[in-house]
C-alpha atoms as a PDB file:
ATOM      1  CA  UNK A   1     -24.978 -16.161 -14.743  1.00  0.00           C
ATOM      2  CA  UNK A   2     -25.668 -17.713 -11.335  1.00  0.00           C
ATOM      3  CA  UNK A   3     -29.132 -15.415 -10.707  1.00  0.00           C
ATOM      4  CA  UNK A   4     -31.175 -18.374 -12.368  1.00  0.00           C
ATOM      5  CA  UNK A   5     -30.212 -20.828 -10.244  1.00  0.00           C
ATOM      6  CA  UNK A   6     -29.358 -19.490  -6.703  1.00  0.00           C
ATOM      7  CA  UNK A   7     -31.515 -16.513  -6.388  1.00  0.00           C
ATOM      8  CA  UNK A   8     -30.782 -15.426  -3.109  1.00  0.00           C
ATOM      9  CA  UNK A   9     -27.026 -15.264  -3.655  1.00  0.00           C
ATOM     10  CA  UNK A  10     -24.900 -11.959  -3.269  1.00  0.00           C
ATOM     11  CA  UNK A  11     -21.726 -12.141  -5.165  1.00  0.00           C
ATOM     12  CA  UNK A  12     -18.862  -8.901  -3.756  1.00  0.00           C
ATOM     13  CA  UNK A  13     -15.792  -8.335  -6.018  1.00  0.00           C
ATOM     14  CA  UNK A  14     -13.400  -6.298  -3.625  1.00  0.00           C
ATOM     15  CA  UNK A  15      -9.825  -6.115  -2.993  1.00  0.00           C
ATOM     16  CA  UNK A  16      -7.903  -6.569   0.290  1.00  0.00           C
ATOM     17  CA  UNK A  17      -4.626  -8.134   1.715  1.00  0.00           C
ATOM     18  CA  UNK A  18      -4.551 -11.876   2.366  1.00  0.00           C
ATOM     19  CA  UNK A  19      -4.378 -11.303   6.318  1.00  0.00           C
ATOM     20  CA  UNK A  20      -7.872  -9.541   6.344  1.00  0.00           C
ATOM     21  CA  UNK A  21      -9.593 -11.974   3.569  1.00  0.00           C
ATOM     22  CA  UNK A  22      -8.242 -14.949   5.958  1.00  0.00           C
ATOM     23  CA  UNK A  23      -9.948 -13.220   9.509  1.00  0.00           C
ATOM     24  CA  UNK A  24     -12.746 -12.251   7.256  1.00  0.00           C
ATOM     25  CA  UNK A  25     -13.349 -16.230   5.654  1.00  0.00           C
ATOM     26  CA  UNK A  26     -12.800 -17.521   9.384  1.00  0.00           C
ATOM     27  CA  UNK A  27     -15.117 -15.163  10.736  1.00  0.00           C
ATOM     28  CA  UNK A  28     -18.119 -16.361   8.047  1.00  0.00           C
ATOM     29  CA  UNK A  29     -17.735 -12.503   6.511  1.00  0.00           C
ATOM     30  CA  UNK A  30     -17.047 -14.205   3.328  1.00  0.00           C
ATOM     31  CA  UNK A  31     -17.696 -17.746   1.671  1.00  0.00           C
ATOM     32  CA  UNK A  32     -14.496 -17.520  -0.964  1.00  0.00           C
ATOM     33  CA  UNK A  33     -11.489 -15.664  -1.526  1.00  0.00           C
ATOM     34  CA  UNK A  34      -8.410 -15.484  -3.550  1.00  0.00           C
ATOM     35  CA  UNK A  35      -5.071 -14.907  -0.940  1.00  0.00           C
ATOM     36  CA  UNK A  36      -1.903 -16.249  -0.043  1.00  0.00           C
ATOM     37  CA  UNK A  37      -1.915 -19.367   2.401  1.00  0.00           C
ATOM     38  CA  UNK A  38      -1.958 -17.185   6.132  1.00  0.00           C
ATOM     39  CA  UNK A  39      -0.722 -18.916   9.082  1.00  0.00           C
ATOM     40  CA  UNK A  40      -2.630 -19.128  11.897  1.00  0.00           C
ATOM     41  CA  UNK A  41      -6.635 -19.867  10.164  1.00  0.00           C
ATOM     42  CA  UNK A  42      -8.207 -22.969  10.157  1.00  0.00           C
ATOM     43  CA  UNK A  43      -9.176 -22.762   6.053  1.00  0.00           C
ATOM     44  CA  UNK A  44      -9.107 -24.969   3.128  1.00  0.00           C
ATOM     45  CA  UNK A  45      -6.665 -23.787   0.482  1.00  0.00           C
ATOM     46  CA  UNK A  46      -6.782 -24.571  -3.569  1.00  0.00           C
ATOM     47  CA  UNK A  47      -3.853 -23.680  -5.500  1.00  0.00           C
ATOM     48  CA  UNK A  48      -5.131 -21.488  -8.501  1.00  0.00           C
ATOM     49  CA  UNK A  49      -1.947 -20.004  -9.342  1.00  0.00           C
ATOM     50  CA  UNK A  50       1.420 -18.958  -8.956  1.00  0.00           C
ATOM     51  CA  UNK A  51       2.473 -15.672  -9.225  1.00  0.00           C
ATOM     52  CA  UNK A  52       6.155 -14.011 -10.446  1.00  0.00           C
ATOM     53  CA  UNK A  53       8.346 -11.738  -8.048  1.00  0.00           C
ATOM     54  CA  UNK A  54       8.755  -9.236 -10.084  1.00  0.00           C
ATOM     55  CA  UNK A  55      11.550  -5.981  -9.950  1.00  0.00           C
ATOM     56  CA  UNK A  56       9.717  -2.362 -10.266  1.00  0.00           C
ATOM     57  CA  UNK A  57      11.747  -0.015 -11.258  1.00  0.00           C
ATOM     58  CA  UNK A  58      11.795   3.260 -13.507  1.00  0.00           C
ATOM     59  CA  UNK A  59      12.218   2.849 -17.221  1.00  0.00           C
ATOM     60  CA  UNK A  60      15.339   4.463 -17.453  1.00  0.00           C
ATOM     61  CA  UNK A  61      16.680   2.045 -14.273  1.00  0.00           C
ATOM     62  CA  UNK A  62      20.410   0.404 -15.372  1.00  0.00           C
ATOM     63  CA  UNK A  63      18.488  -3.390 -15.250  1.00  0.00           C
ATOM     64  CA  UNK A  64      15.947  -2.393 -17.048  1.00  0.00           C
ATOM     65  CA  UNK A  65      17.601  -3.687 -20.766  1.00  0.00           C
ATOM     66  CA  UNK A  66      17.691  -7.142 -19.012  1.00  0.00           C
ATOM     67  CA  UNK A  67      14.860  -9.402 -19.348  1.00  0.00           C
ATOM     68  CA  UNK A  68      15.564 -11.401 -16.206  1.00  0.00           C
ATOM     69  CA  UNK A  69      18.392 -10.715 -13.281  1.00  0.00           C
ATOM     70  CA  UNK A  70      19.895 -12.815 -10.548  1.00  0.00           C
ATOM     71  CA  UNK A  71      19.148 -11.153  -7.136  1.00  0.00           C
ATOM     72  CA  UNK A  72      22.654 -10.401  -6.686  1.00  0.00           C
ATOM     73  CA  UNK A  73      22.221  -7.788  -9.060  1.00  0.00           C
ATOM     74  CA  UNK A  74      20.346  -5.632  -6.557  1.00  0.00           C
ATOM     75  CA  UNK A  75      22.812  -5.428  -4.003  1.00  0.00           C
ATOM     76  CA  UNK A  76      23.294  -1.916  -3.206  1.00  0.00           C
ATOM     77  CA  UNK A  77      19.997  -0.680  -4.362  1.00  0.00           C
ATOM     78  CA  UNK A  78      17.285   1.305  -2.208  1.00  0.00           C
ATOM     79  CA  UNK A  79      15.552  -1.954  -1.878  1.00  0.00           C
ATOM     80  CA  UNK A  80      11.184  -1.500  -1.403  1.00  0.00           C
ATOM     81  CA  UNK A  81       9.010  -4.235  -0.847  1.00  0.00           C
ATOM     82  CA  UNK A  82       5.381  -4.998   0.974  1.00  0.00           C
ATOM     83  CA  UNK A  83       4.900  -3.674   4.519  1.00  0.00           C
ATOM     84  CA  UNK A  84       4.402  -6.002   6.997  1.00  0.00           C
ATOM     85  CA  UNK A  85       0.684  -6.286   6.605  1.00  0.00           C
ATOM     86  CA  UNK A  86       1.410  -8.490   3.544  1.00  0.00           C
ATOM     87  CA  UNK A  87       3.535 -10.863   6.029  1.00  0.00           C
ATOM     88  CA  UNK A  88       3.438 -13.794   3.724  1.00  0.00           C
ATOM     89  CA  UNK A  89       4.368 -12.480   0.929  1.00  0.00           C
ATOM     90  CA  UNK A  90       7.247 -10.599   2.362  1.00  0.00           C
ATOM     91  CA  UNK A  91       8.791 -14.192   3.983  1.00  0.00           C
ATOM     92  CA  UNK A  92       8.681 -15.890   0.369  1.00  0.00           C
ATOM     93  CA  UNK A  93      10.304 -13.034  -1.020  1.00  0.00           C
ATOM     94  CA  UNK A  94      12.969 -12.997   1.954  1.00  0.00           C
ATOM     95  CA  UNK A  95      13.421 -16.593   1.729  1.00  0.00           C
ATOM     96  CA  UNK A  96      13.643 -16.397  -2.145  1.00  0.00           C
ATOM     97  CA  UNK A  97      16.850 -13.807  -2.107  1.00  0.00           C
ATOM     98  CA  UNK A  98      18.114 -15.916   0.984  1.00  0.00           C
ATOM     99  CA  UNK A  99      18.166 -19.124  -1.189  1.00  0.00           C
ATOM    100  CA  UNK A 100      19.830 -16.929  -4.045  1.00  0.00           C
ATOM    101  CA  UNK A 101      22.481 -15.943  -1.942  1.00  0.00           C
ATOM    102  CA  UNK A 102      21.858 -12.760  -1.096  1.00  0.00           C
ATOM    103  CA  UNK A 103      21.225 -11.010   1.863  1.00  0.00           C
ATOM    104  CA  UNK A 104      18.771  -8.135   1.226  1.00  0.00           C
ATOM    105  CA  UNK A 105      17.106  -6.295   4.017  1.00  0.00           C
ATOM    106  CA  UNK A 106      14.031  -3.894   3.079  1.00  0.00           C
ATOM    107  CA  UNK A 107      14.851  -0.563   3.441  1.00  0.00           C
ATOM    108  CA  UNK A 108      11.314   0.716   3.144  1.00  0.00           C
ATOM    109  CA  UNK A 109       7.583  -0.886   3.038  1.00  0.00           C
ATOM    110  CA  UNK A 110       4.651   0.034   1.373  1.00  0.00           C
ATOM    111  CA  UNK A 111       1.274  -1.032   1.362  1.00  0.00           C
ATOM    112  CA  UNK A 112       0.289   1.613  -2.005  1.00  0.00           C
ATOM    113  CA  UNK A 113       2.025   0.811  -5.348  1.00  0.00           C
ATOM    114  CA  UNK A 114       0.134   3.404  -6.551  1.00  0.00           C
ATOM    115  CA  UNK A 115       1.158   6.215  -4.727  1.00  0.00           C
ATOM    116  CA  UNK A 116       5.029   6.205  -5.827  1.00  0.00           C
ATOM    117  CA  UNK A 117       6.136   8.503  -8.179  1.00  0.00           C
ATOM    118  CA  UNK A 118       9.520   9.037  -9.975  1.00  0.00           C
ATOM    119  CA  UNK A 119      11.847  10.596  -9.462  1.00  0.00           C
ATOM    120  CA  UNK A 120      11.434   9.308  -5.722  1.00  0.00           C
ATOM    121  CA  UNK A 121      13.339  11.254  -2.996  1.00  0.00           C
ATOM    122  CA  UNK A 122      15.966   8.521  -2.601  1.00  0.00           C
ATOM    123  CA  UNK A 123      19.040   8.898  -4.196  1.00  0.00           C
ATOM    124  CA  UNK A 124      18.464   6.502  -6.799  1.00  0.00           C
ATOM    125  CA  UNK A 125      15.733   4.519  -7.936  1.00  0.00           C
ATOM    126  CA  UNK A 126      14.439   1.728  -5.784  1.00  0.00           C
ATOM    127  CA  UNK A 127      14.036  -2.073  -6.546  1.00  0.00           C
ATOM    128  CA  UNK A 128      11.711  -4.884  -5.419  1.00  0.00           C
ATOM    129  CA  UNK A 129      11.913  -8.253  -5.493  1.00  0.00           C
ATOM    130  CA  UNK A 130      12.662 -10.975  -8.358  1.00  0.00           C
END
């Protein structure tokens, strides 16, 4: 599409956590990304747009019949969100369930979706945030 016009161009479609694409745009690494806003960087930020917390949870999971819930409804869940490396994203969701009126802490963090499997070795299934 672009190879006409701007021959010399490289275009890299990759996949990382907002931290690193911020160090990696203020560094001159890259020219664009798609992240959260990360404190601390000097960049230029375009709203493109805005994304749902969503709940994961097992098919079979008691709130699973509901098509939304009010945060209160996780209280006394195994709750699992982001590690720290997603920093950002953790403090909107902290602040969201604050402003709901509910005070969940994380009682894990993971950086890989992926790798969970059910049934996990918790004693019941784990929620994230919504």
């Amino acid at each position: 599409m672009l190879r006409d016009e701007l021959k010399n161009i490289e275009v890299t479609v990759s996949s990382d956590y907002s931290p690193d694409l911020a160090a990696s745009l203020a560094r001159g690494r890259l020219d664009r990304a798609f992240l959260r806003v990360e404190p601390g960087y000097d960049l230029e930020y375009h709203v493109v747009d805005r994304e749902p917390l969503i709940v994961l949870m097992p098919s079979d999971h008691r709130l699973t019949a509901k098509q939304a819930i009010h945060p209160r409804e996780l209280l006394g869940e195994i709750f699992i969100g982001g590690a720290n490396k997603a920093r950002v994203l953790r403090a909107v969701t902290e602040d969201y369930l604050r402003r709901s009126g509910v005070d969940i802490k994380l009682d894990h963090g993971t950086t890989a979706w992926t790798t969970w499997r059910w049934p996990c070795p918790w004693s019941h299934p784990p929620a994230g945030g919504r």
